[in-house]
PDB file of N, CA and C in Angstrom:
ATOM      1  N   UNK A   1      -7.071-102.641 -35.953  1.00  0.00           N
ATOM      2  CA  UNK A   1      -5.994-103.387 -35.343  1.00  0.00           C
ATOM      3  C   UNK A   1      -4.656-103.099 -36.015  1.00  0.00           C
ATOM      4  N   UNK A   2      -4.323-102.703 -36.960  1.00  0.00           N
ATOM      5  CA  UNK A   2      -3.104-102.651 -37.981  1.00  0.00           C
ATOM      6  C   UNK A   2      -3.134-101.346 -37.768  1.00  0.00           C
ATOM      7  N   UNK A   3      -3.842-100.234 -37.382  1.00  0.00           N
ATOM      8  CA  UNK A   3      -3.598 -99.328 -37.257  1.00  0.00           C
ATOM      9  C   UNK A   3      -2.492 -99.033 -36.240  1.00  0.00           C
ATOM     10  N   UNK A   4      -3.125-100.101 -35.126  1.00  0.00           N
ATOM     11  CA  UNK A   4      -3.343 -99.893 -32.847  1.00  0.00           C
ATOM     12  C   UNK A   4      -1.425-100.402 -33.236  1.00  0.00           C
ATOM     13  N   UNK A   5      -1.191-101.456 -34.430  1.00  0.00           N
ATOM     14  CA  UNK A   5      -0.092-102.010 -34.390  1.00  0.00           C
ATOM     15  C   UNK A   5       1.032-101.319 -34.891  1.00  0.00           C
ATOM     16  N   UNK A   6       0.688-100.160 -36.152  1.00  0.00           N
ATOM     17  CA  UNK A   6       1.804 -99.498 -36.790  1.00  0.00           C
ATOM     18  C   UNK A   6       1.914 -98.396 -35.663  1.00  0.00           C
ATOM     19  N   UNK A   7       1.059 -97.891 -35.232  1.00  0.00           N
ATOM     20  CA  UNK A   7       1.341 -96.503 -33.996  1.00  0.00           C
ATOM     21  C   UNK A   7       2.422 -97.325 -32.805  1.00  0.00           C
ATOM     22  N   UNK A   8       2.216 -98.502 -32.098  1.00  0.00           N
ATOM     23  CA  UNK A   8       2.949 -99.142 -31.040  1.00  0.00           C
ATOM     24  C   UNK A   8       4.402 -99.395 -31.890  1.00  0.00           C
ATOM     25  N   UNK A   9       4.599 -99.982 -32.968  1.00  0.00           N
ATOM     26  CA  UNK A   9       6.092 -99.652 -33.793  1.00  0.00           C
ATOM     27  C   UNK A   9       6.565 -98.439 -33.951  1.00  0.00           C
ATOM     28  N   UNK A  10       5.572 -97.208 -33.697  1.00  0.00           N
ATOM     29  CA  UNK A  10       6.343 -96.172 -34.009  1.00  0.00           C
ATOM     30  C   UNK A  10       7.051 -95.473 -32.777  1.00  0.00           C
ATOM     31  N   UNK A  11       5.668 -95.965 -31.653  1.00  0.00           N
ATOM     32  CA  UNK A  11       6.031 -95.733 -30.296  1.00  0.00           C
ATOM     33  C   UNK A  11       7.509 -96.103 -29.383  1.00  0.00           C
ATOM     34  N   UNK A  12       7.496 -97.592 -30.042  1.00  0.00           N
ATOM     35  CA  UNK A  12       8.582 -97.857 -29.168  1.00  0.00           C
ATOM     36  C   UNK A  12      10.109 -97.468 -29.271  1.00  0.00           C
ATOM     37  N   UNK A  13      10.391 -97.020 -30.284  1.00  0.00           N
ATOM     38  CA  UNK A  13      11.636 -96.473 -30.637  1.00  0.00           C
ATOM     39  C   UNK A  13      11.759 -94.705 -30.676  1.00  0.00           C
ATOM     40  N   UNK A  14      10.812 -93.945 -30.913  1.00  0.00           N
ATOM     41  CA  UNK A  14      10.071 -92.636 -29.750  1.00  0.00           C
ATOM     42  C   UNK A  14      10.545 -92.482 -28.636  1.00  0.00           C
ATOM     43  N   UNK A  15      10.226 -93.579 -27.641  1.00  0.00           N
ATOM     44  CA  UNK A  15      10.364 -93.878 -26.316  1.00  0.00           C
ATOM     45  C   UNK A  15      11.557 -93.837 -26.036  1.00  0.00           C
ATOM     46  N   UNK A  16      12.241 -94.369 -26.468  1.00  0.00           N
ATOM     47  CA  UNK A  16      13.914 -94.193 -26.612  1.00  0.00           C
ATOM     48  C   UNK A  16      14.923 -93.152 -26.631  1.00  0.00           C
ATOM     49  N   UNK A  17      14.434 -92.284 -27.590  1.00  0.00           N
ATOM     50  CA  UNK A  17      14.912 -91.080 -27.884  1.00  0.00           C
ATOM     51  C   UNK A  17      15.351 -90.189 -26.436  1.00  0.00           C
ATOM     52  N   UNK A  18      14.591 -90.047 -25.752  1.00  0.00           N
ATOM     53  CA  UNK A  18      14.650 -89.047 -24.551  1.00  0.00           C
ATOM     54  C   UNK A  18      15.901 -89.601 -23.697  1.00  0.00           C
ATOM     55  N   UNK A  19      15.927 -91.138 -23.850  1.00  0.00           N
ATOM     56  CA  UNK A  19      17.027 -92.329 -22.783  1.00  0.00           C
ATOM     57  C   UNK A  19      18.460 -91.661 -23.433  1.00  0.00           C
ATOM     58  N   UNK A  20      17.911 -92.053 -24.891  1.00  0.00           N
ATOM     59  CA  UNK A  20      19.395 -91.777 -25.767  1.00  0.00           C
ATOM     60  C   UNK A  20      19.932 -90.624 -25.713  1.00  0.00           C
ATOM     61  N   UNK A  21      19.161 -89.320 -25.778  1.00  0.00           N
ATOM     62  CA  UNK A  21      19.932 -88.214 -25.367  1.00  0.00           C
ATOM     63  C   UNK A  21      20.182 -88.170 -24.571  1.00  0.00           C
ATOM     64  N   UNK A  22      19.464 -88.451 -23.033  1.00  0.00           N
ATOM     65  CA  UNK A  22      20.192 -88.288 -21.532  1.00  0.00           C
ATOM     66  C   UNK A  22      21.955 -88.984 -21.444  1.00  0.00           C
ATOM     67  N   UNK A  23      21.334 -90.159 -22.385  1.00  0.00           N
ATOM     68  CA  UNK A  23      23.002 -90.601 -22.324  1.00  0.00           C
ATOM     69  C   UNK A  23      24.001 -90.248 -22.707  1.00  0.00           C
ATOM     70  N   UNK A  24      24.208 -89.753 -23.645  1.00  0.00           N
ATOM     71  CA  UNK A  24      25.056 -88.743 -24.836  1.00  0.00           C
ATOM     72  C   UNK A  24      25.015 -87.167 -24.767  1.00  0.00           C
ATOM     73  N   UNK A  25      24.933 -86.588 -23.622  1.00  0.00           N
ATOM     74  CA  UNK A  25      24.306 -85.316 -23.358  1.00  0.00           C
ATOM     75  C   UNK A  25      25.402 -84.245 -24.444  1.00  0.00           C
ATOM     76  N   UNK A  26      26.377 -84.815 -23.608  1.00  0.00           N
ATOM     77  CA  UNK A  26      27.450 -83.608 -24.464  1.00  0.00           C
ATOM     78  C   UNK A  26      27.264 -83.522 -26.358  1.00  0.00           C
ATOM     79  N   UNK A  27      26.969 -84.894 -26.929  1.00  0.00           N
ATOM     80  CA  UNK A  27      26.856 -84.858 -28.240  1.00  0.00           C
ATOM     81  C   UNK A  27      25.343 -84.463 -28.579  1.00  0.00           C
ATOM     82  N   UNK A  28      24.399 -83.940 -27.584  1.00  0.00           N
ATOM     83  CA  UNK A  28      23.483 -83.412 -27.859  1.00  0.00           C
ATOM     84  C   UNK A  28      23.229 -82.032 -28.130  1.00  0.00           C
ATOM     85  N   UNK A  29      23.899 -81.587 -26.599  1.00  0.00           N
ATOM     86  CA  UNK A  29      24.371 -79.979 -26.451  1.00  0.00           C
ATOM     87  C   UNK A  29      25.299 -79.652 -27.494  1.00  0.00           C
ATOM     88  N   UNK A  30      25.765 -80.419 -28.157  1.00  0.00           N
ATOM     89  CA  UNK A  30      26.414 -80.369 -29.229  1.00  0.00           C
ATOM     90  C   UNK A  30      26.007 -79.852 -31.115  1.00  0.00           C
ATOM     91  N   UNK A  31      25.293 -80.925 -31.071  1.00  0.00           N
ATOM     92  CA  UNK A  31      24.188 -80.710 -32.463  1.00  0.00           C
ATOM     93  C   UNK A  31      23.323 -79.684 -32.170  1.00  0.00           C
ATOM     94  N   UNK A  32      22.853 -79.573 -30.896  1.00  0.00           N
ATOM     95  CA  UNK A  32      21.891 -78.568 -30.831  1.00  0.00           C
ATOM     96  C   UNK A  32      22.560 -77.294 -30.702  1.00  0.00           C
ATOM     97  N   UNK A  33      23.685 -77.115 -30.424  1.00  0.00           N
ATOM     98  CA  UNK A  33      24.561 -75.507 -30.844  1.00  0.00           C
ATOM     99  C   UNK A  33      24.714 -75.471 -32.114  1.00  0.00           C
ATOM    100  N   UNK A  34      25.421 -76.711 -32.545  1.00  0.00           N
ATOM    101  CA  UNK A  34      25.494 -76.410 -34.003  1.00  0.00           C
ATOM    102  C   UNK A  34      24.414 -76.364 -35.424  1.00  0.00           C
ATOM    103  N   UNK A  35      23.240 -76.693 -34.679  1.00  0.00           N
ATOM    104  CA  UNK A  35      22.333 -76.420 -35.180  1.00  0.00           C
ATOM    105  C   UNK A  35      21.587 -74.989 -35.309  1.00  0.00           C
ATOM    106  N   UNK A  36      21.758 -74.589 -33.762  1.00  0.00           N
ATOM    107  CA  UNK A  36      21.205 -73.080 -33.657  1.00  0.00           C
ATOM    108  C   UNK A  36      22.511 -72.068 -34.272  1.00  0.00           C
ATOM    109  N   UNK A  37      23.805 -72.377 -33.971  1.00  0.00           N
ATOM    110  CA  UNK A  37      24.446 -71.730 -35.005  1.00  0.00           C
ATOM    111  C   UNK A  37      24.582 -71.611 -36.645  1.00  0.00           C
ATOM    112  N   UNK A  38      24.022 -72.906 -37.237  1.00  0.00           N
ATOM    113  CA  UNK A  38      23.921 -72.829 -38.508  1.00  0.00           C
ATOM    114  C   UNK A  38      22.140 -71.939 -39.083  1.00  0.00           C
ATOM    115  N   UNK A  39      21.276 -71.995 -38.200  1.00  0.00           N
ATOM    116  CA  UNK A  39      20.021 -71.285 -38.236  1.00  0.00           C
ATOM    117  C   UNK A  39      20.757 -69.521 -38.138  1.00  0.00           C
ATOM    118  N   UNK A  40      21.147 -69.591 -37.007  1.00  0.00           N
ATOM    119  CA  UNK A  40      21.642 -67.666 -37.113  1.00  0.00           C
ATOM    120  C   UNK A  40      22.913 -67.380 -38.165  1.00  0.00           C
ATOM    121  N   UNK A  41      23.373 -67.987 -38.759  1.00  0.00           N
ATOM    122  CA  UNK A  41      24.382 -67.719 -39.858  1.00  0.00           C
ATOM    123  C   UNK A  41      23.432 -67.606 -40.597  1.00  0.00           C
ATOM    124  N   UNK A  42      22.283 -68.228 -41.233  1.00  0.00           N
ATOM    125  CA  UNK A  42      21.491 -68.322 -41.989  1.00  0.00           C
ATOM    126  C   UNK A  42      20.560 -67.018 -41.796  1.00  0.00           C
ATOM    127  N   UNK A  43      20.126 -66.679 -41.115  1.00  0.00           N
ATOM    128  CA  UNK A  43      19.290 -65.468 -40.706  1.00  0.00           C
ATOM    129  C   UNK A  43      20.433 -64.049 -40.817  1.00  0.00           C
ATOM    130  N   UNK A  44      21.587 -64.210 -40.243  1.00  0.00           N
ATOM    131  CA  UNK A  44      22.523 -63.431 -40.498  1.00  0.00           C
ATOM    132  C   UNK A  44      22.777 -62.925 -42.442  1.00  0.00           C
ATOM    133  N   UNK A  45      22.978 -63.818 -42.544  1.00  0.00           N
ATOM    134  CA  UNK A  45      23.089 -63.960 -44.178  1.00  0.00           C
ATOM    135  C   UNK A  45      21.967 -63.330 -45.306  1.00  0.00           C
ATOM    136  N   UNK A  46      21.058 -63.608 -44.659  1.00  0.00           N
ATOM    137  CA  UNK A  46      19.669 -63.447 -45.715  1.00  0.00           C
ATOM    138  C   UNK A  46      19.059 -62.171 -44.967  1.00  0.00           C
ATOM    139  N   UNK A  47      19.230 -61.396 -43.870  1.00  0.00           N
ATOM    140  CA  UNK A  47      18.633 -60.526 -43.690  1.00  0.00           C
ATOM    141  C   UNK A  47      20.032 -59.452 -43.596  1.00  0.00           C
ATOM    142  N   UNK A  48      21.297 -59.125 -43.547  1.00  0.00           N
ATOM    143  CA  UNK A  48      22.370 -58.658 -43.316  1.00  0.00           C
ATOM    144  C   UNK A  48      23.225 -58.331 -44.959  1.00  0.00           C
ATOM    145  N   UNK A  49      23.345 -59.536 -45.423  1.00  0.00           N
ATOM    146  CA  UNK A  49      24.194 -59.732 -46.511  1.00  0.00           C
ATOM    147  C   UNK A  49      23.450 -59.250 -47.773  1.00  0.00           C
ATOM    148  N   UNK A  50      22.504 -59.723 -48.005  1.00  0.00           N
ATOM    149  CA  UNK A  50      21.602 -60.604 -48.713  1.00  0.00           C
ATOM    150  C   UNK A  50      21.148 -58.181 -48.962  1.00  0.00           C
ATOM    151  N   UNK A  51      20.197 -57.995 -47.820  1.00  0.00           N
ATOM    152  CA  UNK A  51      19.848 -56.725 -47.649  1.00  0.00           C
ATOM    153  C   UNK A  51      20.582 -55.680 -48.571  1.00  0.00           C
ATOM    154  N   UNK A  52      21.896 -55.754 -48.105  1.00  0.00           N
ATOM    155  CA  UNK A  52      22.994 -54.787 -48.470  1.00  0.00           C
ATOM    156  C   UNK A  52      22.840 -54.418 -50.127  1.00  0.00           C
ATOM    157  N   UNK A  53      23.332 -55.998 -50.672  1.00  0.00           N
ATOM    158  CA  UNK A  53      23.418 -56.357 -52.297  1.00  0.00           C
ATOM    159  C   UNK A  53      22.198 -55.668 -52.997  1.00  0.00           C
ATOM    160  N   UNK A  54      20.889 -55.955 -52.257  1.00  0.00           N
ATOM    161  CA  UNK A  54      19.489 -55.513 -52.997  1.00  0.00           C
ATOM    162  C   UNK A  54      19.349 -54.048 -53.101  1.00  0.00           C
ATOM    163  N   UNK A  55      20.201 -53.746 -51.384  1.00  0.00           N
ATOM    164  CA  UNK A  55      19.690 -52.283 -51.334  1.00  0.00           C
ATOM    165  C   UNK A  55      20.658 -50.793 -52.285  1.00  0.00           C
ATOM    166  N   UNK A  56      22.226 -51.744 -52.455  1.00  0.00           N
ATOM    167  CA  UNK A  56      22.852 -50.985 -53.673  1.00  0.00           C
ATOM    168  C   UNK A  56      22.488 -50.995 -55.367  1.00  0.00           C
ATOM    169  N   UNK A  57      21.234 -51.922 -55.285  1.00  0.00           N
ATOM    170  CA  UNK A  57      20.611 -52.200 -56.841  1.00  0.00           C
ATOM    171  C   UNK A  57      19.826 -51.224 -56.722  1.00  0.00           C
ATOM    172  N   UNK A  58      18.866 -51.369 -55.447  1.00  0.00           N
ATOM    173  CA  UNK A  58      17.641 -50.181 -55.590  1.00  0.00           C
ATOM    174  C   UNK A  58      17.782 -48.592 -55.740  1.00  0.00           C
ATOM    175  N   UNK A  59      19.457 -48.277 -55.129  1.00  0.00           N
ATOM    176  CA  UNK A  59      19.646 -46.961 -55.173  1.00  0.00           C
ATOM    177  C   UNK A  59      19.967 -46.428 -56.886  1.00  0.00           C
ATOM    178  N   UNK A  60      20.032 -47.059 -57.810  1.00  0.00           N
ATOM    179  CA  UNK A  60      20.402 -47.249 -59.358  1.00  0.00           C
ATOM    180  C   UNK A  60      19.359 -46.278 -59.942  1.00  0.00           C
ATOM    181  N   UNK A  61      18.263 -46.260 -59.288  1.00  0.00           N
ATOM    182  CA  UNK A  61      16.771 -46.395 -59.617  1.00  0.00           C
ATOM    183  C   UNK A  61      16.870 -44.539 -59.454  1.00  0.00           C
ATOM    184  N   UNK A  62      16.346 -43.992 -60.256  1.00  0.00           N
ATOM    185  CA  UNK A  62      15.953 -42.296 -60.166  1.00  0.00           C
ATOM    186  C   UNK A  62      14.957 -42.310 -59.021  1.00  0.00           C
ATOM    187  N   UNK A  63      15.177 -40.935 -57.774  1.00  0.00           N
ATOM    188  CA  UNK A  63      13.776 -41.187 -57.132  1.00  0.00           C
ATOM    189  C   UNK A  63      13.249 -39.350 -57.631  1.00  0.00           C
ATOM    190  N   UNK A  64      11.859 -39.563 -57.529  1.00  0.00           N
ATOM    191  CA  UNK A  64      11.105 -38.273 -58.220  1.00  0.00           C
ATOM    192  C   UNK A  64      10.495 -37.579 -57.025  1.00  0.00           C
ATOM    193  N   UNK A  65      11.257 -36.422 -57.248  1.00  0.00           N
ATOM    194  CA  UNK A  65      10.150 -35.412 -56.149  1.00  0.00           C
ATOM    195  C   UNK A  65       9.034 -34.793 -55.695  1.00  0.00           C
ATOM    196  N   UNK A  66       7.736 -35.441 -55.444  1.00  0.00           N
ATOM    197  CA  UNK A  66       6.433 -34.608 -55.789  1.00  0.00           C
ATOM    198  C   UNK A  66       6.588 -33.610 -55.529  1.00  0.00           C
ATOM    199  N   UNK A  67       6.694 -32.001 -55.623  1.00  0.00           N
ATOM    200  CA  UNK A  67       6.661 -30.976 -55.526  1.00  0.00           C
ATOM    201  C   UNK A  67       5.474 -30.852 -54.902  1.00  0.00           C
ATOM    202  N   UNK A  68       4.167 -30.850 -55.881  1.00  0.00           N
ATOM    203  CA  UNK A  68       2.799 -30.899 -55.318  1.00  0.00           C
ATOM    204  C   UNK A  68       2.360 -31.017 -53.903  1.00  0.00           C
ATOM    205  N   UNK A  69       2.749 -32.463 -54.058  1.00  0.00           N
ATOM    206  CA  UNK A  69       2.410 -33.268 -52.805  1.00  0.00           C
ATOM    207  C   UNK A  69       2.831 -32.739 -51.590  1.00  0.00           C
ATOM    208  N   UNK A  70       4.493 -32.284 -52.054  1.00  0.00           N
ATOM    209  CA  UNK A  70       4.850 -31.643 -50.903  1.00  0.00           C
ATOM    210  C   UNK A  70       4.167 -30.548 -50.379  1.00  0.00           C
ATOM    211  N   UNK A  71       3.906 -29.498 -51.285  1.00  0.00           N
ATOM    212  CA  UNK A  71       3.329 -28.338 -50.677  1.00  0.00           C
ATOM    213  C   UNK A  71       1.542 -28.584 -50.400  1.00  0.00           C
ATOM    214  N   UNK A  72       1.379 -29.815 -50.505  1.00  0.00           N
ATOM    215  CA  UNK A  72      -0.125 -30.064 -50.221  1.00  0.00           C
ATOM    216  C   UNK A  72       0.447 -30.293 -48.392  1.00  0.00           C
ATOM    217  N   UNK A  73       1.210 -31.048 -48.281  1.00  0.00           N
ATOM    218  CA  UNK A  73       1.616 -31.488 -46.944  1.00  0.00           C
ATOM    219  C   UNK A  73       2.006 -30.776 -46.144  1.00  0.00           C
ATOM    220  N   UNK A  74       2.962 -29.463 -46.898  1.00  0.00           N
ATOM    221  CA  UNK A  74       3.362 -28.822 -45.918  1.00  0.00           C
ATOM    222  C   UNK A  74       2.306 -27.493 -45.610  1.00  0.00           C
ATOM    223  N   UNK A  75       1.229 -27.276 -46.504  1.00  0.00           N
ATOM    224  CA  UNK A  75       0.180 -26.480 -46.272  1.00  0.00           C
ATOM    225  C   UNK A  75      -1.225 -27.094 -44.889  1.00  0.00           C
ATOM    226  N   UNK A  76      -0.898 -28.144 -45.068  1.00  0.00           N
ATOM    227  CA  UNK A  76      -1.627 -28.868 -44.222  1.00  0.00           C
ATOM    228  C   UNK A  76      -0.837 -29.065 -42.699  1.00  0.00           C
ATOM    229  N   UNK A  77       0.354 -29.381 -42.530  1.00  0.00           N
ATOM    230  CA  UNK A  77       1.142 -28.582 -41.464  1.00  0.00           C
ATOM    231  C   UNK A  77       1.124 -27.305 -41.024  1.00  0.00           C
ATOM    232  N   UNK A  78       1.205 -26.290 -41.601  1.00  0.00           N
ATOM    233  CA  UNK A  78       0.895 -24.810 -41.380  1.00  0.00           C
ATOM    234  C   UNK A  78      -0.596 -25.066 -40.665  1.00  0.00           C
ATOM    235  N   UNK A  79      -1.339 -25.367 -41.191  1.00  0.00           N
ATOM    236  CA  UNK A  79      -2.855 -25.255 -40.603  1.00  0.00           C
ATOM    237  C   UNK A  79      -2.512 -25.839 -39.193  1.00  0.00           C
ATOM    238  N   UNK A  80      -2.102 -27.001 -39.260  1.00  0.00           N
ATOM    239  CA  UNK A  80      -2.034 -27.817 -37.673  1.00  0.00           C
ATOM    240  C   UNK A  80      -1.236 -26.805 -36.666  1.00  0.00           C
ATOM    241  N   UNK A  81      -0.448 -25.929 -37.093  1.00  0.00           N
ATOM    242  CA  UNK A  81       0.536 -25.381 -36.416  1.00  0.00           C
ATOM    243  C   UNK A  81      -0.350 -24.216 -36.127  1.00  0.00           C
ATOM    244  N   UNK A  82      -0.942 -23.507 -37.294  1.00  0.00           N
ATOM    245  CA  UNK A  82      -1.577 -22.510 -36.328  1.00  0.00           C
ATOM    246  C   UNK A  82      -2.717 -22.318 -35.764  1.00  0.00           C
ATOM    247  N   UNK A  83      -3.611 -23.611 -35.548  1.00  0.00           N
ATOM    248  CA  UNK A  83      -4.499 -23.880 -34.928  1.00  0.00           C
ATOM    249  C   UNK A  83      -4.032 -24.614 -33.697  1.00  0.00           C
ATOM    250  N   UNK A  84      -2.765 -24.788 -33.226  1.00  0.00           N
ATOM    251  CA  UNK A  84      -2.437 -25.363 -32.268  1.00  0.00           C
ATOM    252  C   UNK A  84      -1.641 -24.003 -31.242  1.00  0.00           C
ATOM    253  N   UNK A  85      -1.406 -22.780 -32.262  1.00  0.00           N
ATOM    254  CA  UNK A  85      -0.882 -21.380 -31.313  1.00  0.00           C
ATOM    255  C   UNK A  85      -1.961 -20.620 -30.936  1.00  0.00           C
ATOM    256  N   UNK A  86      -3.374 -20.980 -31.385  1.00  0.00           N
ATOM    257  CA  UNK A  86      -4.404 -20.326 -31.162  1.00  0.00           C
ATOM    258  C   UNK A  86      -4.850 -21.270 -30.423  1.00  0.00           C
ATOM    259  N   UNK A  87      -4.852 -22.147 -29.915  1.00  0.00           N
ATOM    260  CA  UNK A  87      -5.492 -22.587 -28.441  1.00  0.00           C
ATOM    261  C   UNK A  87      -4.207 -22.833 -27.171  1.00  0.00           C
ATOM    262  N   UNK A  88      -3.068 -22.318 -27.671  1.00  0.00           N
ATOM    263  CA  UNK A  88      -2.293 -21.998 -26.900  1.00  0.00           C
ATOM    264  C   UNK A  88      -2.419 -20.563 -26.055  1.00  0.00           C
ATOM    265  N   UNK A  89      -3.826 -19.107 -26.804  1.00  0.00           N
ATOM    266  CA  UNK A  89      -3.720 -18.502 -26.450  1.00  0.00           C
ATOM    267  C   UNK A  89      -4.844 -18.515 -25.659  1.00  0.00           C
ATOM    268  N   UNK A  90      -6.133 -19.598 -26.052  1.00  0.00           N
ATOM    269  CA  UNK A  90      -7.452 -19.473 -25.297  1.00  0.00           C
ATOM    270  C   UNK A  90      -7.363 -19.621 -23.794  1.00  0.00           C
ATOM    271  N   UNK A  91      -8.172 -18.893 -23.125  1.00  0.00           N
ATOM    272  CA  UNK A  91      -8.091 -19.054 -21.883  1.00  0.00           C
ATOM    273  C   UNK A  91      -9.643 -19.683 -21.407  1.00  0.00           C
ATOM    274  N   UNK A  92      -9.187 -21.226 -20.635  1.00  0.00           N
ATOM    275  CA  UNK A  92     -10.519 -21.860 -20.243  1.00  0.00           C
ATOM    276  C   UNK A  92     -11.166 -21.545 -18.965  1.00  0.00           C
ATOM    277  N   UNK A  93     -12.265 -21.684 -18.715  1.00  0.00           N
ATOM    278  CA  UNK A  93     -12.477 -21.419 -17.416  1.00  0.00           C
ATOM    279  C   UNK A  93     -12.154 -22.803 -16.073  1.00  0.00           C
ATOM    280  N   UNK A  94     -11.934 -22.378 -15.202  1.00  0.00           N
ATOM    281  CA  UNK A  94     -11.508 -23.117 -14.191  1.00  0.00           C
ATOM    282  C   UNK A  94     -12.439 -23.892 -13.234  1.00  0.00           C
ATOM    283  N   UNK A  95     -12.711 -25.667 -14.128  1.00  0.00           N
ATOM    284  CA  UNK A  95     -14.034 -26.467 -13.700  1.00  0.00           C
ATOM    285  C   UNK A  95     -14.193 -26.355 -12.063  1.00  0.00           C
ATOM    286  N   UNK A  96     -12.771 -26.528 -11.196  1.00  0.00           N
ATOM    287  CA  UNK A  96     -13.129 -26.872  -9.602  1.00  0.00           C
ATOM    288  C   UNK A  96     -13.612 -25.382  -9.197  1.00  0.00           C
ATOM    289  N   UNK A  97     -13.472 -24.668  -9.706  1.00  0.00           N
ATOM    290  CA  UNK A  97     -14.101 -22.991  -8.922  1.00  0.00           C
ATOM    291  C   UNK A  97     -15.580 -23.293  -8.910  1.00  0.00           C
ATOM    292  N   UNK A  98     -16.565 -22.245  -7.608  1.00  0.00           N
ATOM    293  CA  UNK A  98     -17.351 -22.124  -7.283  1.00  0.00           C
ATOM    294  C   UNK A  98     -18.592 -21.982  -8.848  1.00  0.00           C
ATOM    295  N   UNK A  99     -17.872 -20.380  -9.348  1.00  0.00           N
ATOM    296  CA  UNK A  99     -18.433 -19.826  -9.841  1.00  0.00           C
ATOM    297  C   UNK A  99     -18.168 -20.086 -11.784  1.00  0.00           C
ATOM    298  N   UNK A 100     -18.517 -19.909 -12.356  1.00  0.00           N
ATOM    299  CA  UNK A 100     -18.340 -20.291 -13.867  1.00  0.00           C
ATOM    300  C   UNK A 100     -18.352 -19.333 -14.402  1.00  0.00           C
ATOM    301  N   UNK A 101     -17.458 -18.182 -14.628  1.00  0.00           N
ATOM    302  CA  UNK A 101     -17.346 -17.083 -15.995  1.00  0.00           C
ATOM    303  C   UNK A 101     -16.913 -17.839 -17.194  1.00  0.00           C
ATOM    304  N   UNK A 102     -17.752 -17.232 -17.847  1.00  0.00           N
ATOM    305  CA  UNK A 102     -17.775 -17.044 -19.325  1.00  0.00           C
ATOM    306  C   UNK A 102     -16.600 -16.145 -19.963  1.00  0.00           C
ATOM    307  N   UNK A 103     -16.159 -16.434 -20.922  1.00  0.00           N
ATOM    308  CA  UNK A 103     -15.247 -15.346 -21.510  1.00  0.00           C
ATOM    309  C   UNK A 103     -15.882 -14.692 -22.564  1.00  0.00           C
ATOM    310  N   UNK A 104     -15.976 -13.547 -22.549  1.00  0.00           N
ATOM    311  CA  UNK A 104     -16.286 -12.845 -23.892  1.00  0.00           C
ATOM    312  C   UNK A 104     -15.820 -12.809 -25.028  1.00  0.00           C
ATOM    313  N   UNK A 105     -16.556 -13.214 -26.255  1.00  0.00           N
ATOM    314  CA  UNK A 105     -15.776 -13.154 -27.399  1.00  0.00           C
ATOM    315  C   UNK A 105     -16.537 -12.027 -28.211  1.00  0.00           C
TER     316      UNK A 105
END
């Protein structure tokens, strides 16, 4: 019962809320711009501003060149490349035809 009674106190002034903004619309549309404008200044700030400052600290920093790595990568490119000019030269046979030749290798 004290439960059924604190939820109906919380209810009835709840209930209200929706009356009270219909009535006051303009001072609603109001807070609620200046609300969503103080949220995107805020997002502006911390992802824009905020970014910049961190990202002229991080450039301070030596960056190191794997040499290695590179030529592991770019040896592994070469392969893709010329296994991709050698089936550029294969010739397949043609599934909708009657007949099915084989190519000689």
């Amino acid at each position: 019962m004290i439960i059924k009674e604190r939820i109906n106190k919380i209810k009835k002034p709840l209930s209200k809320v929706p009356l009270i903004i219909t009535m006051h619309a303009f001072w609603a549309c109001l807070i609620l711009f200046l609300l969503s404008f103080a949220i995107g200044a805020n997002l502006f700030y911390k992802y824009s501003i905020l970014a910049q400052k961190s990202e002229s600290e991080s450039l301070e920093q030596t960056v190191l060149f794997k040499e290695k790595t590179y030529q592991q990568v770019l040896e592994i490119w070469q392969e893709r490349d010329e296994r991709f000019q050698q089936a550029d030269l294969k010739e397949y046979p043609n599934p909708f035809s009657g007949v099915v030749s084989f190519p000689e290798e």
